[in-house]
C-alpha atoms as a PDB file:
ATOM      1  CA  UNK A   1     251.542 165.709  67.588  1.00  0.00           C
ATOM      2  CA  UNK A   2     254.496 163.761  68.412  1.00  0.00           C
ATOM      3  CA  UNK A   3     252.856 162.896  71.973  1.00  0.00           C
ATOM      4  CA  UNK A   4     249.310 161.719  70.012  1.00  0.00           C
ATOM      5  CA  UNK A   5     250.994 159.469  67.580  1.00  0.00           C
ATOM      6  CA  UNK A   6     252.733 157.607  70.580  1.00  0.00           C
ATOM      7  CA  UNK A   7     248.664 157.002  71.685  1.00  0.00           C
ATOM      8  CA  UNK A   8     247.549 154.047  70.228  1.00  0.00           C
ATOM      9  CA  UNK A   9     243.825 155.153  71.110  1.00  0.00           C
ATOM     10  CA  UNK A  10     240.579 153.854  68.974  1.00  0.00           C
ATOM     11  CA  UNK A  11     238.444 156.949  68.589  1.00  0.00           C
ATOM     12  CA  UNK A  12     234.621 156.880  67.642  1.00  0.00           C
ATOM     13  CA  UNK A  13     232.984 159.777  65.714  1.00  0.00           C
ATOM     14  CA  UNK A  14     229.563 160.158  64.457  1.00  0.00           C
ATOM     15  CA  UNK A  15     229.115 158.377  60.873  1.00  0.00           C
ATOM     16  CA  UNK A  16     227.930 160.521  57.937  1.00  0.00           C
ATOM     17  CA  UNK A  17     225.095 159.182  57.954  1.00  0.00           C
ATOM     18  CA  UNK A  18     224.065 160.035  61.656  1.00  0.00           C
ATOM     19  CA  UNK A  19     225.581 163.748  61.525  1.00  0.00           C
ATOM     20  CA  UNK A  20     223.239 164.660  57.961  1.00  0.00           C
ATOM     21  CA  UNK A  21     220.720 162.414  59.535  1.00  0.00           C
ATOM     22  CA  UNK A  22     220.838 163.349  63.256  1.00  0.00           C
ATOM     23  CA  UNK A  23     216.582 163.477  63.380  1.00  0.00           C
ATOM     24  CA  UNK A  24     216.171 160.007  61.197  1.00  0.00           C
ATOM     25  CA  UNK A  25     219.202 158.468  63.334  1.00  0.00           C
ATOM     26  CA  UNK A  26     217.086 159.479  66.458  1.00  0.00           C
ATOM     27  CA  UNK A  27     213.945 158.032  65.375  1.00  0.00           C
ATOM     28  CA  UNK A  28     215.509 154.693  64.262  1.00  0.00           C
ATOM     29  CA  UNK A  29     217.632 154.418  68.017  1.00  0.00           C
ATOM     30  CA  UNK A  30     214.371 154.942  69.962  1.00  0.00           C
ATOM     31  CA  UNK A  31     212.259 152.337  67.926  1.00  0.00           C
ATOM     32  CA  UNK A  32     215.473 150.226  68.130  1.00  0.00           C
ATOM     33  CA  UNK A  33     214.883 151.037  72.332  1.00  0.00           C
ATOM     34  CA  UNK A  34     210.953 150.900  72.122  1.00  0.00           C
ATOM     35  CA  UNK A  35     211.230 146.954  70.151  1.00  0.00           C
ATOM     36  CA  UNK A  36     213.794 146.185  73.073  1.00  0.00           C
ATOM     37  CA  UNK A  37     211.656 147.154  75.771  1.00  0.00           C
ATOM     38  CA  UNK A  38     208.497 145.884  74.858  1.00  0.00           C
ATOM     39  CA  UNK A  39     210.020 142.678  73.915  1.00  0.00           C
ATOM     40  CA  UNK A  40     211.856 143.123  77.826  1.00  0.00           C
ATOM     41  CA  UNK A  41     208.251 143.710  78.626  1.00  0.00           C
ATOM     42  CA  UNK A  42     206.736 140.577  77.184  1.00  0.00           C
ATOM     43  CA  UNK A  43     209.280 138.295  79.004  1.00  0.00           C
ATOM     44  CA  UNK A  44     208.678 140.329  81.882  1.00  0.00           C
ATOM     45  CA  UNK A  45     204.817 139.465  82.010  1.00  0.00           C
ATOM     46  CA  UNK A  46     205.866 135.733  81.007  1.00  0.00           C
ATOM     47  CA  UNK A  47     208.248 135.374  83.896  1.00  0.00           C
ATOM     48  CA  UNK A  48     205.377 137.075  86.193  1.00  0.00           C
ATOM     49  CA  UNK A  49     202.808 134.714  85.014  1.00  0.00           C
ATOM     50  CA  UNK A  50     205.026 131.441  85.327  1.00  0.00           C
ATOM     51  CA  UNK A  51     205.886 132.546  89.062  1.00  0.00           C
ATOM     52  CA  UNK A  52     202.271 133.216  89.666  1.00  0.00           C
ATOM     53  CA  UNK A  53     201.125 130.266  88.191  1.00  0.00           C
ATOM     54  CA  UNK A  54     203.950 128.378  90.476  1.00  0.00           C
ATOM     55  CA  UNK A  55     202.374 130.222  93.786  1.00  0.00           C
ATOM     56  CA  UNK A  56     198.894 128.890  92.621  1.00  0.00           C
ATOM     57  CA  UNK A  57     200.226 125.596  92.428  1.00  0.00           C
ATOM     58  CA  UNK A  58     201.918 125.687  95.717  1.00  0.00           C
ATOM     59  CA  UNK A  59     198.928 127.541  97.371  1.00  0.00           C
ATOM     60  CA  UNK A  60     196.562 125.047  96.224  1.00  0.00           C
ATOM     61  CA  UNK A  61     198.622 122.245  97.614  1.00  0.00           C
ATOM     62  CA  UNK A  62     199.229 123.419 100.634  1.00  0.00           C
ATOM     63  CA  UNK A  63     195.638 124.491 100.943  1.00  0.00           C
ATOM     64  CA  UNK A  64     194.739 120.798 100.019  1.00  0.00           C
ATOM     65  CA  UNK A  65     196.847 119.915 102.307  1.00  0.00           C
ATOM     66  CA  UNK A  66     195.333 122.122 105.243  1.00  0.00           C
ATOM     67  CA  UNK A  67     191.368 120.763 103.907  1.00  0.00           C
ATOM     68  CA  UNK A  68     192.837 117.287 104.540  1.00  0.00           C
ATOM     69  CA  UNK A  69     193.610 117.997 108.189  1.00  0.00           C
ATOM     70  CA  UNK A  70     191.067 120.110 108.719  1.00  0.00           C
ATOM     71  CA  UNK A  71     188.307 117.447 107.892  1.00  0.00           C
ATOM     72  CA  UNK A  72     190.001 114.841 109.739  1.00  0.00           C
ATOM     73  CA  UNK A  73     190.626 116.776 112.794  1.00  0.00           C
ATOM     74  CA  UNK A  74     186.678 117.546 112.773  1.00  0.00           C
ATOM     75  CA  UNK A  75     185.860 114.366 112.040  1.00  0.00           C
ATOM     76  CA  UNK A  76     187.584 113.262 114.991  1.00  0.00           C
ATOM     77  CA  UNK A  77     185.235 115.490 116.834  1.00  0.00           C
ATOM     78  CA  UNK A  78     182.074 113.851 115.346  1.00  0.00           C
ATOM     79  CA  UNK A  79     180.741 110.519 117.544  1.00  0.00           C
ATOM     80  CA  UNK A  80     180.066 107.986 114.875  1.00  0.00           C
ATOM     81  CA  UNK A  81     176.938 105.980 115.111  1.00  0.00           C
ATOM     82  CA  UNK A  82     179.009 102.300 115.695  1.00  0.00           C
ATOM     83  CA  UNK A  83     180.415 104.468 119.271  1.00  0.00           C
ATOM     84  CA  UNK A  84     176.809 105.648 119.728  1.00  0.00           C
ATOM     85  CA  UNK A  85     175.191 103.190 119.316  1.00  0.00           C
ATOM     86  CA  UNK A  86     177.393 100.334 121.195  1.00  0.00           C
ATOM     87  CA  UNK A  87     175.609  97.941 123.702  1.00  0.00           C
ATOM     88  CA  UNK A  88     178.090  99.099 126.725  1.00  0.00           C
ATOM     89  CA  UNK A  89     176.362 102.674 126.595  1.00  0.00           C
ATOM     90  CA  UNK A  90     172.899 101.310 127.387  1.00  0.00           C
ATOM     91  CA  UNK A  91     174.312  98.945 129.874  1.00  0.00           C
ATOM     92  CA  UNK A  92     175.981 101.966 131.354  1.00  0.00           C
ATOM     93  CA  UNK A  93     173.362 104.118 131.541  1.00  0.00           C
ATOM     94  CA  UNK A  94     170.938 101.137 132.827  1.00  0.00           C
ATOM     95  CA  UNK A  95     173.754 100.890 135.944  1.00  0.00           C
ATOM     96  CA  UNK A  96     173.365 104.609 136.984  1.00  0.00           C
ATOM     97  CA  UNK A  97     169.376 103.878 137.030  1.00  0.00           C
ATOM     98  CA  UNK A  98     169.974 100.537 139.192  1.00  0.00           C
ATOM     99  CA  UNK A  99     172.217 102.601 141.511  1.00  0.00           C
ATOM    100  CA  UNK A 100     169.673 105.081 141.934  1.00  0.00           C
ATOM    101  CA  UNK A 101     167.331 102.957 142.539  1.00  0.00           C
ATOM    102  CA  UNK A 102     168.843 100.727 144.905  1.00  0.00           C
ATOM    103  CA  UNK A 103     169.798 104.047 147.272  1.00  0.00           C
ATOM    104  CA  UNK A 104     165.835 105.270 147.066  1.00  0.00           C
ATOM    105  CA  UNK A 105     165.168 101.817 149.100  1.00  0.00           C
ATOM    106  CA  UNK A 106     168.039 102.120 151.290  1.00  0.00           C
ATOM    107  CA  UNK A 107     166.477 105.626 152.504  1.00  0.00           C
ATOM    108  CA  UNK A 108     163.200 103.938 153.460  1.00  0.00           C
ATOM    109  CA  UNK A 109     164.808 101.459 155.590  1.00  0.00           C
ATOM    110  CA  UNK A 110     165.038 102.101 159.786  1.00  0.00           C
ATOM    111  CA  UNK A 111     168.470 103.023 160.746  1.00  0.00           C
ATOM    112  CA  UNK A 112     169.760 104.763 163.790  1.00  0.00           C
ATOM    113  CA  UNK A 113     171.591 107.723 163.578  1.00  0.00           C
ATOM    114  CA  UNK A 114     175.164 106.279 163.400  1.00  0.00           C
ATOM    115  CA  UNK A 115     174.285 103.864 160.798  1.00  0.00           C
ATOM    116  CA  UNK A 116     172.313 106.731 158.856  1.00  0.00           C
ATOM    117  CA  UNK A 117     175.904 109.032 158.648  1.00  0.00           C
ATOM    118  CA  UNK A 118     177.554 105.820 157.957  1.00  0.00           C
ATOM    119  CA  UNK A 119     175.135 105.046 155.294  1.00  0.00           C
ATOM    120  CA  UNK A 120     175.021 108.395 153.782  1.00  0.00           C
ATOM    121  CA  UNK A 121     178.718 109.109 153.426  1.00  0.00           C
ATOM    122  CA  UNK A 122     179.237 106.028 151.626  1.00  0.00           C
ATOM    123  CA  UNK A 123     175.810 107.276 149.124  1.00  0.00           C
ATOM    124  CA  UNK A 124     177.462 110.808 148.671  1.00  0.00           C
ATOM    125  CA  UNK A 125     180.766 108.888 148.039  1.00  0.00           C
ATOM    126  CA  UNK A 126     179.364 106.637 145.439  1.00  0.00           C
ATOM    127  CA  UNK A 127     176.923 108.798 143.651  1.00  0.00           C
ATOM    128  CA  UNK A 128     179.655 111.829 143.212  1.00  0.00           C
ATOM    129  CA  UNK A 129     181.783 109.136 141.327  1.00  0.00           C
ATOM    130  CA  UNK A 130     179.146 107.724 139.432  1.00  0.00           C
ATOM    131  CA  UNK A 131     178.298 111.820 138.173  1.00  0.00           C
ATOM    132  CA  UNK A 132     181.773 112.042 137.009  1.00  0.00           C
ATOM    133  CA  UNK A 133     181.564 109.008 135.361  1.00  0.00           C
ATOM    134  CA  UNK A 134     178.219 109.901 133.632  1.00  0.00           C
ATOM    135  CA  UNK A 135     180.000 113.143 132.925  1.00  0.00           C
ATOM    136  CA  UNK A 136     182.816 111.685 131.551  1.00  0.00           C
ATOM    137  CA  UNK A 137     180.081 109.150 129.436  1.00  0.00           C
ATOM    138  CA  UNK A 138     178.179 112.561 127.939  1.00  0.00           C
ATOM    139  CA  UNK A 139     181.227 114.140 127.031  1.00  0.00           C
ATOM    140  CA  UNK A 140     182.170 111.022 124.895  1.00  0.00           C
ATOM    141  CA  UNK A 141     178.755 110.512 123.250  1.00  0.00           C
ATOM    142  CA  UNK A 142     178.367 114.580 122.100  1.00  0.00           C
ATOM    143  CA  UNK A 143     179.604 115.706 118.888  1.00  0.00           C
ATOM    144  CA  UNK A 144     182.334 118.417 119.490  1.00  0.00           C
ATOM    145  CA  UNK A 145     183.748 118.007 122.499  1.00  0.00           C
ATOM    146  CA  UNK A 146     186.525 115.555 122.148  1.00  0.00           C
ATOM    147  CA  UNK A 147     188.991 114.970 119.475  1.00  0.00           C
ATOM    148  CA  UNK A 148     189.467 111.427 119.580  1.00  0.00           C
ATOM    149  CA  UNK A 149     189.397 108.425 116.960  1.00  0.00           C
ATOM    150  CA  UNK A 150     186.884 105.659 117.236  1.00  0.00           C
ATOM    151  CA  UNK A 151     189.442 103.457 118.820  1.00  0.00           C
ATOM    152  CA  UNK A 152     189.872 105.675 121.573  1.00  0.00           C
ATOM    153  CA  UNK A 153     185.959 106.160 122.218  1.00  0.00           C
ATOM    154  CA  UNK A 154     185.747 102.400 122.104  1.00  0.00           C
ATOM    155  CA  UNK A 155     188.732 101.889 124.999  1.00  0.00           C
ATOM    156  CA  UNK A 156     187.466 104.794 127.128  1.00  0.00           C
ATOM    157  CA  UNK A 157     183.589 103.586 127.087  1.00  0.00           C
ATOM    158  CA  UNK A 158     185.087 100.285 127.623  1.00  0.00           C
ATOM    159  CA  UNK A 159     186.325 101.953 130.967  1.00  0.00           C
ATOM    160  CA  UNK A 160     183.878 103.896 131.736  1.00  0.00           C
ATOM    161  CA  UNK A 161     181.201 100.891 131.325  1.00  0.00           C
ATOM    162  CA  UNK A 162     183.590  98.941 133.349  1.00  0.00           C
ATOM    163  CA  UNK A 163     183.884 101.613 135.977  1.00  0.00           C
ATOM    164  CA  UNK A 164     179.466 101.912 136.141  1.00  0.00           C
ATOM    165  CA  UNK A 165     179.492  97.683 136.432  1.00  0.00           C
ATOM    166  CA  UNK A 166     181.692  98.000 139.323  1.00  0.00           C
ATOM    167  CA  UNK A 167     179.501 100.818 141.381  1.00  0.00           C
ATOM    168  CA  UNK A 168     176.315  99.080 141.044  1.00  0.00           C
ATOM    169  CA  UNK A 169     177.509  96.044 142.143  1.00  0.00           C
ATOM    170  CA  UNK A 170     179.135  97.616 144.699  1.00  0.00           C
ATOM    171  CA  UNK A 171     175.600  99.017 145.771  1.00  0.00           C
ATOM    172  CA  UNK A 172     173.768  96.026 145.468  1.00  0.00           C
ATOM    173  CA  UNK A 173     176.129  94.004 147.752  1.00  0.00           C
ATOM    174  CA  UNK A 174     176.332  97.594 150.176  1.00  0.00           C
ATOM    175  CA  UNK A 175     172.554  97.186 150.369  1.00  0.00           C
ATOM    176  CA  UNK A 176     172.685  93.632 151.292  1.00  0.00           C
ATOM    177  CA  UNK A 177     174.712  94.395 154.011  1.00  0.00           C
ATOM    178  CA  UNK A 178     172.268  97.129 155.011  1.00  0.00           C
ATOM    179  CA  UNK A 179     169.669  95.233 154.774  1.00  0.00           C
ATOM    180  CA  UNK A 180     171.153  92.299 156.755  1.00  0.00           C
ATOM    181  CA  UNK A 181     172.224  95.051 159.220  1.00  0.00           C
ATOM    182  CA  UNK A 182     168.530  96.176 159.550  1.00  0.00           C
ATOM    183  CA  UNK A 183     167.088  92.774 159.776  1.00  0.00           C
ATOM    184  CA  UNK A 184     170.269  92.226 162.715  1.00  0.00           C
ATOM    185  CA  UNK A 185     168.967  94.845 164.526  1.00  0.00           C
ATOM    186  CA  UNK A 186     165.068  94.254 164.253  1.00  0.00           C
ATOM    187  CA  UNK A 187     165.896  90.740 165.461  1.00  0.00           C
ATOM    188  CA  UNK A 188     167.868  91.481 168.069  1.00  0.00           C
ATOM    189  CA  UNK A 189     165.494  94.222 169.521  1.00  0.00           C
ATOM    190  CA  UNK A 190     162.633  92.023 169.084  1.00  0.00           C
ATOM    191  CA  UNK A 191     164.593  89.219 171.051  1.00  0.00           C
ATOM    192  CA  UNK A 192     165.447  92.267 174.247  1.00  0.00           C
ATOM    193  CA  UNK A 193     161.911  92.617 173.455  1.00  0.00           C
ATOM    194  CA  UNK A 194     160.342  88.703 174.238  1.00  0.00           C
ATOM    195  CA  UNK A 195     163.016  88.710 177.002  1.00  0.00           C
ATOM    196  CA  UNK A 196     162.040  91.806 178.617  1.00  0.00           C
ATOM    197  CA  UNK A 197     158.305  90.399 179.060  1.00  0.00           C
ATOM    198  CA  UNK A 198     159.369  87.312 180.206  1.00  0.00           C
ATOM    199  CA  UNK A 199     161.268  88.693 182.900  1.00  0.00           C
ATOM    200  CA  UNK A 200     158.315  90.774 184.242  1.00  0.00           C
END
């Protein structure tokens, strides 16, 4: 006894009232538990809610966000009418035709062999160029296959239209030539000609 007086120790025991009342005690400790839980509960679904809600709110920015780019990356893809409809694509397109037609003559003309290959190579030349070009012209006009801004359609038809200018009057002055070439030769074979008979 000595030893447990020297102990300063606080001791808890059961009251009177919980060791008559052990059942009653019980009852009143687990509603005690059962208010703190579903009260624990209710902030639970609170703080569940308010971090949902905050996902939702991020989600639907960042989905706003992605719509945004979305439409303006397709929209890049679309050819607006102003591109479509510009003077230089008509003008281009009227330069293939010209081209065309300016080789279809050159065919019919009279050339010897060498001058044929000559001709020819130069024609295969040109006309692959000019394909690329009308290529390059289709691709720009068609909806979904280039993702460019209307600026950029505007400079590259620019080029392009600049590029179709160039060829056909390239071939109109290449068929002058020809043509000055041909009417060379007739002349001077119609000259060995006249001096042929008058030296018989």
């Amino acid at each position: 006894m000595v030893v447990l007086l020297g102990w300063n120790v606080e001791l808890k025991a059961q009251t009177y009232a919980e060791w008559f009342r052990q059942k009653k005690t019980q009852r009143s400790y687990l509603l005690q538990q059962l208010v703190a839980l579903r009260t624990y509960g209710s902030q639970l679904k609170k703080g569940y809610q308010r971090v949902s809600q905050g996902w939702q709110t991020v989600k639907g920015f960042t989905q706003g966000e992605f719509d945004v780019h979305r439409l303006y990356l397709n929209g890049l893809k679309l050819v607006s009418p102003m591109v479509a409809k510009d003077p230089r694509v008509a003008e281009s397109l009227e330069a293939i035709i010209s081209i065309r037609l300016q080789w279809a003559e050159l065919e019919k003309l009279e050339l010897n062999a060498q001058h044929r290959s000559y001709v020819e190579q130069v024609r295969a030349n040109l006309m692959q160029a000019c394909e690329q070009d009308l290529s390059a012209l289709e691709s720009l006009l068609a909806n979904g296959k280039l993702e460019m801004t209307d600026e950029q359609r505007f400079r590259r038809l620019d080029r392009l239209h600049a590029s179709l200018k160039d060829k056909a009057a390239f071939t109109r002055d290449f068929s002058a030539q020809v043509r000055l070439l041909v009417r060379g030769v007739q002349l001077s074979q119609k000259e060995i000609n006249q001096m042929r008979r008058l030296h018989e």
